[in-house]
Structure formats: structure tokens, C-alpha cells
C-alpha atoms as a PDB file:
ATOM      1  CA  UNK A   1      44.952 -67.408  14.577  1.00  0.00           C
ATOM      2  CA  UNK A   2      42.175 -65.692  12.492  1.00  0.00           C
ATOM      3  CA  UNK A   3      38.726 -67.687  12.774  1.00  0.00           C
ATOM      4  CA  UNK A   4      35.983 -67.037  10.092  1.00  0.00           C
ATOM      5  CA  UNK A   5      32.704 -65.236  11.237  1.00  0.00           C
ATOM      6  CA  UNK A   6      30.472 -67.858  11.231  1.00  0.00           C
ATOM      7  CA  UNK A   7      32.293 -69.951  13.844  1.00  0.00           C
ATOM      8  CA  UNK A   8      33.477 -67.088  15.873  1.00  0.00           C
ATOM      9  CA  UNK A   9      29.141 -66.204  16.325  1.00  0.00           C
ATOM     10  CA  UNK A  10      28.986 -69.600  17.137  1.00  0.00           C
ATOM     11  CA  UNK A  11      31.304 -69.403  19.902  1.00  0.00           C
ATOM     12  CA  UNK A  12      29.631 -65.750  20.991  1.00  0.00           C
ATOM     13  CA  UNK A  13      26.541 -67.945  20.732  1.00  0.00           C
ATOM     14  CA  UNK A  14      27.831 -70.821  23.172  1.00  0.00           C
ATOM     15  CA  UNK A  15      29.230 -68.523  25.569  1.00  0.00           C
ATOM     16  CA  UNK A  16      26.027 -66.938  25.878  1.00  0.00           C
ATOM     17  CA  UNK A  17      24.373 -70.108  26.972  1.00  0.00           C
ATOM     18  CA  UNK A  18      27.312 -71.508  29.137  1.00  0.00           C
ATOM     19  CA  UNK A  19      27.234 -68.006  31.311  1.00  0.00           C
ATOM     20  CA  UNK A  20      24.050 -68.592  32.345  1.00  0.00           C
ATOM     21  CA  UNK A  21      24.185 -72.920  33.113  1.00  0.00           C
ATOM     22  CA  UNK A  22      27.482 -74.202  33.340  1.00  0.00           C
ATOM     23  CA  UNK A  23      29.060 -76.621  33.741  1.00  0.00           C
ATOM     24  CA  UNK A  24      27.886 -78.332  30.838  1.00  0.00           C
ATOM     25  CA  UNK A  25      29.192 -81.495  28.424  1.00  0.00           C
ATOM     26  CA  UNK A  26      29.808 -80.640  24.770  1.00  0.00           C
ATOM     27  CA  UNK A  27      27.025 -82.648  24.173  1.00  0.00           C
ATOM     28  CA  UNK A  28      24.341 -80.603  26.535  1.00  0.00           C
ATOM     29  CA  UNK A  29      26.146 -77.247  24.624  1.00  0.00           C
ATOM     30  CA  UNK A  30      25.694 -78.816  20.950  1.00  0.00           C
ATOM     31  CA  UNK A  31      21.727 -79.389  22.077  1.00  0.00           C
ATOM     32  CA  UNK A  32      20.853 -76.358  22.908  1.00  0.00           C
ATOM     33  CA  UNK A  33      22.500 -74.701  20.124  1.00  0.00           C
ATOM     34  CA  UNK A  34      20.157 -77.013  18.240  1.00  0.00           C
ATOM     35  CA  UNK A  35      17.021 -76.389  20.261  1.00  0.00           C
ATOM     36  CA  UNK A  36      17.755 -72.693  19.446  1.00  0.00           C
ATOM     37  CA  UNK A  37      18.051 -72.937  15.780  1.00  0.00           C
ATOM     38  CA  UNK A  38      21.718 -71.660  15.683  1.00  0.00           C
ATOM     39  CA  UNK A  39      23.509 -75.016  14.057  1.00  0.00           C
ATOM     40  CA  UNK A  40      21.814 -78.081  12.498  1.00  0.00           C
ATOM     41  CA  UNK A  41      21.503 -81.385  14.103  1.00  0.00           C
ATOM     42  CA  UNK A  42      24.686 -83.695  12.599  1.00  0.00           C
ATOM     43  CA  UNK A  43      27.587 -84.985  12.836  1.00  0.00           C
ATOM     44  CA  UNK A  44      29.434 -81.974  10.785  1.00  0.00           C
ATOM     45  CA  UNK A  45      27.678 -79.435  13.205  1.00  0.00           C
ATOM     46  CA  UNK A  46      28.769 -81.397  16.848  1.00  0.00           C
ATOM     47  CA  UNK A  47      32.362 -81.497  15.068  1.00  0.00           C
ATOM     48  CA  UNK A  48      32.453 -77.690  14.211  1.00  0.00           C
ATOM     49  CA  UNK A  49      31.219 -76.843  17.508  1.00  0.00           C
ATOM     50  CA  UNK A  50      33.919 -79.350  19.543  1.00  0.00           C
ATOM     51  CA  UNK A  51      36.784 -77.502  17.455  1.00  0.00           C
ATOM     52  CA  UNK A  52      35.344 -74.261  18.153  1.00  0.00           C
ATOM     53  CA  UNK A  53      35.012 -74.839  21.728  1.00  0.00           C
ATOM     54  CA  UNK A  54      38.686 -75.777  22.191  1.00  0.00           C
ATOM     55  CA  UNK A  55      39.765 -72.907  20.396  1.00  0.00           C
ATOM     56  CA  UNK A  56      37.391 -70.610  22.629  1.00  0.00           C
ATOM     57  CA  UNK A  57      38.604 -71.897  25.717  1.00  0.00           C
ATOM     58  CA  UNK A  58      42.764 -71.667  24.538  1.00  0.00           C
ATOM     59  CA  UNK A  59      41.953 -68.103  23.770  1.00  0.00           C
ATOM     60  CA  UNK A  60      40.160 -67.424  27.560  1.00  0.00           C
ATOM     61  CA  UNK A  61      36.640 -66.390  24.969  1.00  0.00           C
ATOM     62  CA  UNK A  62      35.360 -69.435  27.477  1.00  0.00           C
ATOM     63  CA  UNK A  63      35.893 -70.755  30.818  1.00  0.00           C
ATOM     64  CA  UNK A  64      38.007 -74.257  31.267  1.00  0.00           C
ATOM     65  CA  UNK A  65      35.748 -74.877  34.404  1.00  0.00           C
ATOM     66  CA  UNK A  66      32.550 -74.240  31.577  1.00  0.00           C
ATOM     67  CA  UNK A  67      32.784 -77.545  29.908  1.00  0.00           C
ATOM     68  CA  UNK A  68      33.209 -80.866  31.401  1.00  0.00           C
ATOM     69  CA  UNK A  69      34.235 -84.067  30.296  1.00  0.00           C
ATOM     70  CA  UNK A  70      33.682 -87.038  32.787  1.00  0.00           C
ATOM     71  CA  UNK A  71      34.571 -89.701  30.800  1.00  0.00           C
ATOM     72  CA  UNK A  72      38.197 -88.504  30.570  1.00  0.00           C
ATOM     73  CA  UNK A  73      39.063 -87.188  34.460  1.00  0.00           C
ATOM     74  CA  UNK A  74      42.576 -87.567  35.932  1.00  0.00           C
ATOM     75  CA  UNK A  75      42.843 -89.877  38.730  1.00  0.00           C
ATOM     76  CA  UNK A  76      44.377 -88.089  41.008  1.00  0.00           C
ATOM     77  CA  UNK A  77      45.844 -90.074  44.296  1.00  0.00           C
ATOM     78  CA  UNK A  78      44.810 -88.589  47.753  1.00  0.00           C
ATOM     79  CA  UNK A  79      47.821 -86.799  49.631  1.00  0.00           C
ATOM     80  CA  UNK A  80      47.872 -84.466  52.604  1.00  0.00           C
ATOM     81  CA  UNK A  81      51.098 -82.558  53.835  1.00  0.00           C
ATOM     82  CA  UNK A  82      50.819 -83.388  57.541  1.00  0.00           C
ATOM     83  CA  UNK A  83      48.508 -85.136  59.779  1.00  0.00           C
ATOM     84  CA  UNK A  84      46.705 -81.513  60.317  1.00  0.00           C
ATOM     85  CA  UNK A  85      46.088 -81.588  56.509  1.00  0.00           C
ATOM     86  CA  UNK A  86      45.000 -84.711  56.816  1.00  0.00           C
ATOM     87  CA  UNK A  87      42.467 -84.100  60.237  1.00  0.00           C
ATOM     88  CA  UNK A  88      40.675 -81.422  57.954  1.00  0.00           C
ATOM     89  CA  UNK A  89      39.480 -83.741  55.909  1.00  0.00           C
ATOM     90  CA  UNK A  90      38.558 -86.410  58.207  1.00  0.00           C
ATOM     91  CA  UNK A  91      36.266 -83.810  59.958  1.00  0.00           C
ATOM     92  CA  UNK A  92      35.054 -82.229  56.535  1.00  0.00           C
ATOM     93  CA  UNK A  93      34.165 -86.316  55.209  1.00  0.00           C
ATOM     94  CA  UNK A  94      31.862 -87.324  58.220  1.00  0.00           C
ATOM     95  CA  UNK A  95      28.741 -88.014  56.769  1.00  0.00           C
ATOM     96  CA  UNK A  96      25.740 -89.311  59.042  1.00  0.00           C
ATOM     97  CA  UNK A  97      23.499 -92.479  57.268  1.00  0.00           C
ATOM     98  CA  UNK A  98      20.541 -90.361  56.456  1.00  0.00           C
ATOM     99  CA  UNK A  99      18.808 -94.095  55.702  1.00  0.00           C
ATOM    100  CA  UNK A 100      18.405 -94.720  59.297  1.00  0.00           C
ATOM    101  CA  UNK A 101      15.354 -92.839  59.833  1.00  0.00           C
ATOM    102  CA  UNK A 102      14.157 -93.414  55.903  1.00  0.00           C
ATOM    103  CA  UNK A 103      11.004 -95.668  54.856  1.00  0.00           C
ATOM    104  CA  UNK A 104      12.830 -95.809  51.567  1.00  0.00           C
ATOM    105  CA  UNK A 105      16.017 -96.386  50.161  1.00  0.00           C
ATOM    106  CA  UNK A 106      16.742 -94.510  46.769  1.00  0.00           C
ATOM    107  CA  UNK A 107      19.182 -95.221  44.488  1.00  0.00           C
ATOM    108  CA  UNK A 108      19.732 -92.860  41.310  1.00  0.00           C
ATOM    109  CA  UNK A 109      20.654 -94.701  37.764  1.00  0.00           C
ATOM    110  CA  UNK A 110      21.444 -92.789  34.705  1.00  0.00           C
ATOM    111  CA  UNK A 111      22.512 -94.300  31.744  1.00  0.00           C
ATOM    112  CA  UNK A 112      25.552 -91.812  30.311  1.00  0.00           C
ATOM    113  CA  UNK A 113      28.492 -91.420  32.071  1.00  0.00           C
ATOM    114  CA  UNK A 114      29.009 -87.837  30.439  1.00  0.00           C
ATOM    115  CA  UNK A 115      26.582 -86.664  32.838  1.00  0.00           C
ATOM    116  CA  UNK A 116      27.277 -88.153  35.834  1.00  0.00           C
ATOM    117  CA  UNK A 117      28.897 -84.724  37.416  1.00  0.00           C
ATOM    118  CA  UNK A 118      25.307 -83.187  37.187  1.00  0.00           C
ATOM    119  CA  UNK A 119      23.956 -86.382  39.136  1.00  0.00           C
ATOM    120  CA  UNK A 120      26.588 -86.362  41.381  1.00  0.00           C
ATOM    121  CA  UNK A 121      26.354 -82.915  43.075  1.00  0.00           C
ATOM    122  CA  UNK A 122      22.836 -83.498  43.500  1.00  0.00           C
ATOM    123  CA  UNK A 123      22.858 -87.140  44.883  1.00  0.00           C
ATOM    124  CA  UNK A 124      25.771 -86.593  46.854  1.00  0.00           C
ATOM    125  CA  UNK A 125      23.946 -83.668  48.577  1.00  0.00           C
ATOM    126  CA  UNK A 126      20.974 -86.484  49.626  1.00  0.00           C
ATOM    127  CA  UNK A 127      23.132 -89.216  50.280  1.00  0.00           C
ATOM    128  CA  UNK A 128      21.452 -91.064  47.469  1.00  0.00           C
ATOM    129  CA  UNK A 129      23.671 -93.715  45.553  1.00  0.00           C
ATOM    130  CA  UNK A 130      24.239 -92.863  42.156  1.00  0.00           C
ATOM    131  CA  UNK A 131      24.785 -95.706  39.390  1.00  0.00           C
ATOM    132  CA  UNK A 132      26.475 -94.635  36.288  1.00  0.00           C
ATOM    133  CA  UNK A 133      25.672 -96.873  33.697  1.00  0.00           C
ATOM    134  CA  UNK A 134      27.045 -96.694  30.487  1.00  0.00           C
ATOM    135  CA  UNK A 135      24.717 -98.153  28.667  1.00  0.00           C
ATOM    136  CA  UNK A 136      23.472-101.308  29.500  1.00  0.00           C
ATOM    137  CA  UNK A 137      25.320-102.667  33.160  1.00  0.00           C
ATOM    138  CA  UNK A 138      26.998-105.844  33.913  1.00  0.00           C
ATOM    139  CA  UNK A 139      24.691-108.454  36.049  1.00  0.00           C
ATOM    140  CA  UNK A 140      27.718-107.867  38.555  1.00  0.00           C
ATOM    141  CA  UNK A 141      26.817-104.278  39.519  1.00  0.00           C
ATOM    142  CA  UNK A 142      22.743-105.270  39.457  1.00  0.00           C
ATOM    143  CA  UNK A 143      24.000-107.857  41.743  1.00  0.00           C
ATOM    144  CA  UNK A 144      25.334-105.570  44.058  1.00  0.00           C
ATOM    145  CA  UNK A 145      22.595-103.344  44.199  1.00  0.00           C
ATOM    146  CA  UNK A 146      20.520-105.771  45.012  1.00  0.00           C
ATOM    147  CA  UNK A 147      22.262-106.836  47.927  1.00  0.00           C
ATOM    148  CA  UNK A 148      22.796-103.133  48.906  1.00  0.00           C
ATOM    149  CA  UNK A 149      18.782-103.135  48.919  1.00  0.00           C
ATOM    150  CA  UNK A 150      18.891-106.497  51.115  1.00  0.00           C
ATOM    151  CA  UNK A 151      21.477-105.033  53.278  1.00  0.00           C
ATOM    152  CA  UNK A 152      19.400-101.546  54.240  1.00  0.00           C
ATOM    153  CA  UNK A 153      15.925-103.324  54.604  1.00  0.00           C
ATOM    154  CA  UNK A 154      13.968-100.100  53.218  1.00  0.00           C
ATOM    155  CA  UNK A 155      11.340 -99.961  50.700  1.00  0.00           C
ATOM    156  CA  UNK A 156      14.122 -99.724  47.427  1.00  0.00           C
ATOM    157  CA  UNK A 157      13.589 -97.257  44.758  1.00  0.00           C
ATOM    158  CA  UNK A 158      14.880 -96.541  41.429  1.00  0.00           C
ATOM    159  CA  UNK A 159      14.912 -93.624  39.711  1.00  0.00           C
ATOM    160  CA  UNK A 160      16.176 -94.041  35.830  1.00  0.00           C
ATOM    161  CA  UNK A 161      17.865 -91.414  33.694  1.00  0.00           C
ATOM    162  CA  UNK A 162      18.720 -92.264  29.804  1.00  0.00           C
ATOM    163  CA  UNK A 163      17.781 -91.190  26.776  1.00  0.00           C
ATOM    164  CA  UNK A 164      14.421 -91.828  24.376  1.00  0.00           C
ATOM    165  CA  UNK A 165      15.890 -94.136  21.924  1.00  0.00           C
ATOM    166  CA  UNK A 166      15.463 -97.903  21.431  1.00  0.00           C
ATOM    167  CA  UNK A 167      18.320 -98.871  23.743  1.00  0.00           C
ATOM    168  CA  UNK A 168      17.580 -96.166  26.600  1.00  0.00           C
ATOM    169  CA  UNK A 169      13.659 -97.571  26.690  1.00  0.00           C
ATOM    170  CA  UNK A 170      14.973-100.969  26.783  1.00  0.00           C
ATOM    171  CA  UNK A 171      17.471-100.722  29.603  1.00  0.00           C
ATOM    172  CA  UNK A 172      14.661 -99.429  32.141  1.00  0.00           C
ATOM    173  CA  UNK A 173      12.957-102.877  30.922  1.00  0.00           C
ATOM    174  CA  UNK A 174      15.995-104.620  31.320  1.00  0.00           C
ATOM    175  CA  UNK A 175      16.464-103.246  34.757  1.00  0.00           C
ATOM    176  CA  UNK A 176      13.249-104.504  36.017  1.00  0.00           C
ATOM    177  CA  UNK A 177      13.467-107.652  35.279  1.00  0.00           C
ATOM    178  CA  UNK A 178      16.907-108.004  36.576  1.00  0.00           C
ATOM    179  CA  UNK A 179      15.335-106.543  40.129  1.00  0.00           C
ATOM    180  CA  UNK A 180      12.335-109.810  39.636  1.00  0.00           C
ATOM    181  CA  UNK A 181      15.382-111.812  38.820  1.00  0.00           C
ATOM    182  CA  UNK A 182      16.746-111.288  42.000  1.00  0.00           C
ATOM    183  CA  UNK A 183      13.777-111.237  43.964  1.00  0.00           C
ATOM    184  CA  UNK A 184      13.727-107.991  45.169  1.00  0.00           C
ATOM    185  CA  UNK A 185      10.249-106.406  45.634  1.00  0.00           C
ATOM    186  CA  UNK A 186      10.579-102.560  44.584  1.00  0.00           C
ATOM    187  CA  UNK A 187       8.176 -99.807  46.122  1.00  0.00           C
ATOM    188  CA  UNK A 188       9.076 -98.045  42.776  1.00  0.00           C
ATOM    189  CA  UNK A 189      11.059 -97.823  39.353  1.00  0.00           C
ATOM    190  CA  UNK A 190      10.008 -94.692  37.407  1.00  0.00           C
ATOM    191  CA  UNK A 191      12.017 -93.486  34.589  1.00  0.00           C
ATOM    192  CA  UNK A 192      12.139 -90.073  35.566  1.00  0.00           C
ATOM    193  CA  UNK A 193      13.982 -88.530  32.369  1.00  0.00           C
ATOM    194  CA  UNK A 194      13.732 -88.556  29.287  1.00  0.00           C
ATOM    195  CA  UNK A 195       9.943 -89.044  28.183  1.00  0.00           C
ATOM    196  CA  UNK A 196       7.925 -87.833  25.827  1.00  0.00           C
ATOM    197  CA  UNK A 197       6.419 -85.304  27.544  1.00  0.00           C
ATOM    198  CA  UNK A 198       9.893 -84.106  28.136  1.00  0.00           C
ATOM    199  CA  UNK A 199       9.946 -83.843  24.428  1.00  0.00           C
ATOM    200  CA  UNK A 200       7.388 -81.862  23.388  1.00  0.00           C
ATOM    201  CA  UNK A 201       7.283 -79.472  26.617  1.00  0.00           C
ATOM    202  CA  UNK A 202      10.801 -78.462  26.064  1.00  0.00           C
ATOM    203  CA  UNK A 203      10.501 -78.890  22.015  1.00  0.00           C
ATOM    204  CA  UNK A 204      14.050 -80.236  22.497  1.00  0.00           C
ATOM    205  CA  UNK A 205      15.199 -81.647  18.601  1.00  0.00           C
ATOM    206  CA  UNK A 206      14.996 -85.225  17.797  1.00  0.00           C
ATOM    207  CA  UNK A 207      17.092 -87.356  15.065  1.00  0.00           C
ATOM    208  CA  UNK A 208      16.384 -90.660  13.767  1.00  0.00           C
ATOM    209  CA  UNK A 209      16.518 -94.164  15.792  1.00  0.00           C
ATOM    210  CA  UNK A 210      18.928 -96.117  14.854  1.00  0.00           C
ATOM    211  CA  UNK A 211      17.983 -98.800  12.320  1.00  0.00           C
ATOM    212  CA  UNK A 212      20.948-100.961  13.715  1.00  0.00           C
ATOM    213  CA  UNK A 213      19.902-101.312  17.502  1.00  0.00           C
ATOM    214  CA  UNK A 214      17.446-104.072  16.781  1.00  0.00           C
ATOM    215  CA  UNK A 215      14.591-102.685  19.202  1.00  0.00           C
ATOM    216  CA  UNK A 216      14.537-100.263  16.442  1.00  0.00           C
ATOM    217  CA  UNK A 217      11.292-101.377  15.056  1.00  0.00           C
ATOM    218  CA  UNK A 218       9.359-101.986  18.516  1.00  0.00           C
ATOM    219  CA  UNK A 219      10.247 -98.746  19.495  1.00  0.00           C
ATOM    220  CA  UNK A 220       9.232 -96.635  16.189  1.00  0.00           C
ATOM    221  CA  UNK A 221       6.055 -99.013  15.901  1.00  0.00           C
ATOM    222  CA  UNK A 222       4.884 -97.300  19.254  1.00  0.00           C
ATOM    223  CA  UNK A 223       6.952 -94.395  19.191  1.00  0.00           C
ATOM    224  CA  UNK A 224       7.223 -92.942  15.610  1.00  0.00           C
ATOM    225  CA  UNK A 225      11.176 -92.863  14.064  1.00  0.00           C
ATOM    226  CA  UNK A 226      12.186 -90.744  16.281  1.00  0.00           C
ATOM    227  CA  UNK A 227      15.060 -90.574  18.704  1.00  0.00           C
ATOM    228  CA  UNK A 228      16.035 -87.563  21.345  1.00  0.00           C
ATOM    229  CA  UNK A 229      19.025 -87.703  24.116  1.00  0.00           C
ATOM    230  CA  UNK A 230      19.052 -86.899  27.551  1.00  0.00           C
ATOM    231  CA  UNK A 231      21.776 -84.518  27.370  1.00  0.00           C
ATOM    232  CA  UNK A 232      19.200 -82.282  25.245  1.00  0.00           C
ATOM    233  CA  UNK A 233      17.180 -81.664  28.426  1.00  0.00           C
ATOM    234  CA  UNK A 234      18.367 -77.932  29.231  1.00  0.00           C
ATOM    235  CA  UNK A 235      20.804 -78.573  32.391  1.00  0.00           C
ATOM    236  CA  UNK A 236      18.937 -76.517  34.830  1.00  0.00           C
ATOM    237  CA  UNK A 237      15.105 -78.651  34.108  1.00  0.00           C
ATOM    238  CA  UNK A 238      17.585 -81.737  34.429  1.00  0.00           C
ATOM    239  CA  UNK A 239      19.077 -80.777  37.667  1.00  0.00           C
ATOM    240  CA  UNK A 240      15.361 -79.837  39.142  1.00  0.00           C
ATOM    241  CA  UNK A 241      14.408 -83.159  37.975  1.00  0.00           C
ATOM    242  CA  UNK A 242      16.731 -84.986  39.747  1.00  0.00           C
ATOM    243  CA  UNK A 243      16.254 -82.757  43.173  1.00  0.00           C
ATOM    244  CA  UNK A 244      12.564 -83.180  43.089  1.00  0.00           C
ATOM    245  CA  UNK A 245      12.228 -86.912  42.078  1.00  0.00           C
ATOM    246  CA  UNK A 246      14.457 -87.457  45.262  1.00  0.00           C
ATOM    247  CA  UNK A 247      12.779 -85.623  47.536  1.00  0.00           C
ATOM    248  CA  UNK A 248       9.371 -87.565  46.094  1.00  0.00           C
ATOM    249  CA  UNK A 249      10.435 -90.537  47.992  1.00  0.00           C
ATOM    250  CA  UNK A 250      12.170 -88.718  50.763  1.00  0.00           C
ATOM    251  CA  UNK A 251      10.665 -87.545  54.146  1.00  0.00           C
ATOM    252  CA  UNK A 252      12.331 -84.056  54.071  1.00  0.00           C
ATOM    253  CA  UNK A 253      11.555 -83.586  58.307  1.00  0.00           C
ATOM    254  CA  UNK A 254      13.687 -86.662  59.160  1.00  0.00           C
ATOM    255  CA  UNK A 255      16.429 -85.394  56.515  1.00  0.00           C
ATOM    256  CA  UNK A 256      16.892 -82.145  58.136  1.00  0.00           C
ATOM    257  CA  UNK A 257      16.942 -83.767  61.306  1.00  0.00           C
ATOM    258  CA  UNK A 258      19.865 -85.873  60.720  1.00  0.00           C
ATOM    259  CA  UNK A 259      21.463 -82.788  59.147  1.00  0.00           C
ATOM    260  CA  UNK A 260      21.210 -81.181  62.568  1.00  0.00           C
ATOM    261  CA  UNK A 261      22.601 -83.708  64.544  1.00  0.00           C
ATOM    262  CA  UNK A 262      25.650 -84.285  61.832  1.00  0.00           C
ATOM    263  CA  UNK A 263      26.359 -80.506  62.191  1.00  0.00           C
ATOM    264  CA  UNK A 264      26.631 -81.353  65.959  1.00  0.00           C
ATOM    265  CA  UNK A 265      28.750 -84.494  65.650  1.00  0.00           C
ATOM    266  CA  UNK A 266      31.136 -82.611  63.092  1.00  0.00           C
ATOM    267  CA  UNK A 267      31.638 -80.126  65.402  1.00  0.00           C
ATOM    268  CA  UNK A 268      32.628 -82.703  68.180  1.00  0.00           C
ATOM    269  CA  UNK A 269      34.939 -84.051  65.677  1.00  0.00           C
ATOM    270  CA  UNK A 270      36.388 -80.492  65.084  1.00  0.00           C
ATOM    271  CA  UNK A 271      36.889 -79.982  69.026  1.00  0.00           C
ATOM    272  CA  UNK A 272      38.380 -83.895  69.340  1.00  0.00           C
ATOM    273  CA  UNK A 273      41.167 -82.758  67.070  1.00  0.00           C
ATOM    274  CA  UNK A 274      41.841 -79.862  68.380  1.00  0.00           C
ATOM    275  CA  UNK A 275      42.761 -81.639  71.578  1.00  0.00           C
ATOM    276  CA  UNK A 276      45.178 -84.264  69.235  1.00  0.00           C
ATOM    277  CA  UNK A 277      47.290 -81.064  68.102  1.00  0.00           C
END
């Protein structure tokens, strides 16, 4: 299938910027396409670029693994072929409760579930609980947290992730006052990402607010019309962003600590099954 120029130097263009961060969303590719001049910011553009990316990827021009898309993952069902199989992964899941030792409790909340693999890796890493919101969450999950702060009895803080719009301004409002709703006292709630200061530091391109989302004219009144995504932080400044607004709040010495002694314990796990074979 013969492709005209134009979209096969966009897809020399992506590649370029996928070899060096990757994995990335469609969405974090499309923005920094834009931040780089190469295709306009619209609708027409994002669509070109989605086509063009499937195409690059059935023709091997791109990795699969390159682009992700969390919103649409298979949900697989855990097997194992024997009870061997199956010890390998009970050694290899043994996590210790880094909170133990912690002043503070720290759970991360990002608003778009497109992004939540970045998050992931990095929270998983720290132990920290990740909450993928989707917009704005149900009073159900906020519930849960809260008790989940009760539960651990550590100083809780949030750290928020969503975009500079109307809606992602107002959820980080919204969140506090569902945290005073249920009476729990937070050492902190910072909205790490996105800001602007993000904005103009990384010059990353901005689009309209929408005139529908009726926070519209709060937010332009102290804002300007103006509207910019999270996913249009470059992945690498968002995945340092993450790493070092966790280790703000955590106490690094105790961390490592508890990594020693669960590198100890897995390794009395490993010699317990040995003995079972």
C-alpha cells in the first residue's frame, strides 16, 4: 500500500520521537508532534496521525510495544502450568509494607486513565497507591481512600495529576473538599502536574477551554481561554515528576532499609520452596 509523502515524514517524524521515550499514548505522540511544529493542533491532525500510526506499526516502520493504549487492555486470567510455575511467582510477588516505618502515607491520583501505565511503573516501584480517575471519581472510591488513610494512621498525602482545563482545576477542588467531608486532616494535597509553570517552561501548545464545561468562565477569568493536557508534558519530565514528588514526602533511608530486609525475606521464601519440591 503506497502512502503519500507527507504522512510517510510524519511517521519518520514519530518514530524519531518514540525511539528515544517510549512507551507513549497516541495522545503524548500527537503533543509532541505539536510542541515541535510538525502537525497542527486539531482534530483532523490527531486523526491523520492515529491512521498513520496503525499503518506504521502493521508495516514493522514502528514498534507494537511503542504505543500504548490502557483504556483498551485484555484481561487476561492468571494461570500457571504446575505448582513450580506457580511457587515462582509467589516468591517474585512478596512485597514488604514499606508504610511501616513511614511518617506519611502517599497516595498518587491522576485524572486520565490513558496514562496510568506511566504512573504505574513508577508507583508500583514505591509502593505508593495509585488512583486512576477518569475524570471526576465516584464518592465510593473517595470513600475508600479515606478509610485506607484511617486504616494506616500516617500523615496522608495526595499528589494530583490532570490536566489545565476547567474540569482538571476543579477536580483537585473537588477532591479537597471531599477529604474535609470526611474528616480527614491531610499533611498535604499539591497538584503536582499540570500547572502553569509547566506551561510556559516546556512551551507545550494550548487549545481553547471548553465553553461547554460550565467552570469555563471561572477558569478563563483567572486563567486566560486557554486550555493544555497533561499528556502534552514530554513523558520523560512527567515520569521525573512523579519519582521526585514521591520521594518529597518519603524518607528514602527507611525505604532502602525495608528493601534490604525484603531482599532477605525473598530469599527465605526462595530456599522454603526449594525444600517443598
Amino acid at each position: 500500500m503506497k502512502k503519500q509523502q507527507k504522512t510517510l515524514d510524519l511517521i519518520s517524524a514519530a518514530r524519531e520521537i518514540l525511539k528515544l521515550q517510549n512507551p507513549m499514548t497516541l495522545r503524548q505522540t500527537y503533543y509532541q508532534l505539536v510542541s515541535r511544529h510538525i502537525i497542527e493542533n486539531n482534530k483532523n491532525e490527531y486523526q491523520k496521525l492515529s491512521n498513520a500510526l496503525v499503518f506504521a506499526r502493521q508495516q514493522g516502520i514502528i514498534n507494537w510495544e511503542w504505543i500504548e493504549d490502557r483504556t483498551r487492555q485484555p484481561r487476561e486470567v492468571n494461570m500457571w502450568s504446575d505448582l513450580n510455575d506457580f511457587f515462582e511467582t509467589v516468591k517474585s510477588a512478596y512485597r514488604k509494607d514499606v508504610w511501616a516505618s513511614q511518617e506519611n502515607y502517599i497516595v498518587v491520583w491522576v485524572e486520565k486513565d490513558a496514562l496510568s501505565g506511566i504512573f504505574q511503573k513508577i508507583t508500583s516501584k514505591y509502593g505508593v497507591t495509585l488512583v486512576v480517575g477518569r475524570g471526576y471519581n465516584s464518592w465510593s472510591v473517595k470513600k475508600e481512600l479515606a478509610d485506607m488513610f484511617e486504616r494506616y494512621e500516617k500523615e496522608p498525602v495526595v499528589l494530583y495529576f490532570g490536566d489545565f482545563d476547567p474540569s482538571g482545576e476543579d477536580i483537585f477542588r473537588d477532591l479537597e473538599k471531599s477529604f474535609y467531608f470526611f474528616q480527614i486532616s491531610l499533611k498535604k494535597i499539591e497538584k503536582v502536574s499540570l500547572t502553569k509553570e509547566d506551561i510556559e517552561k516546556y512551551n507545550l501548545p494550548p487549545d481553547f477551554a471548553k465553553k461547554s464545561d460550565t467552570r469555563s468562565k471561572k477558569f478563563i477569568a483567572k486563567n486566560g481561554d486557554m486550555a493544555v493536557e497533561l499528556d502534552a508534558l514530554p513523558a520523560d519530565v512527567l515520569r521525573e515528576k512523579i519519582k521526585s514528588s514521591i520521594e518529597k514526602y518519603l524518607d528514602m533511608e527507611k525505604f532502602k532499609i525495608v528493601l534490604g530486609e525484603q531482599s532477605r525475606e525473598q530469599y527465605e521464601i526462595e530456599e522454603f520452596l526449594k525444600g517443598r519440591k
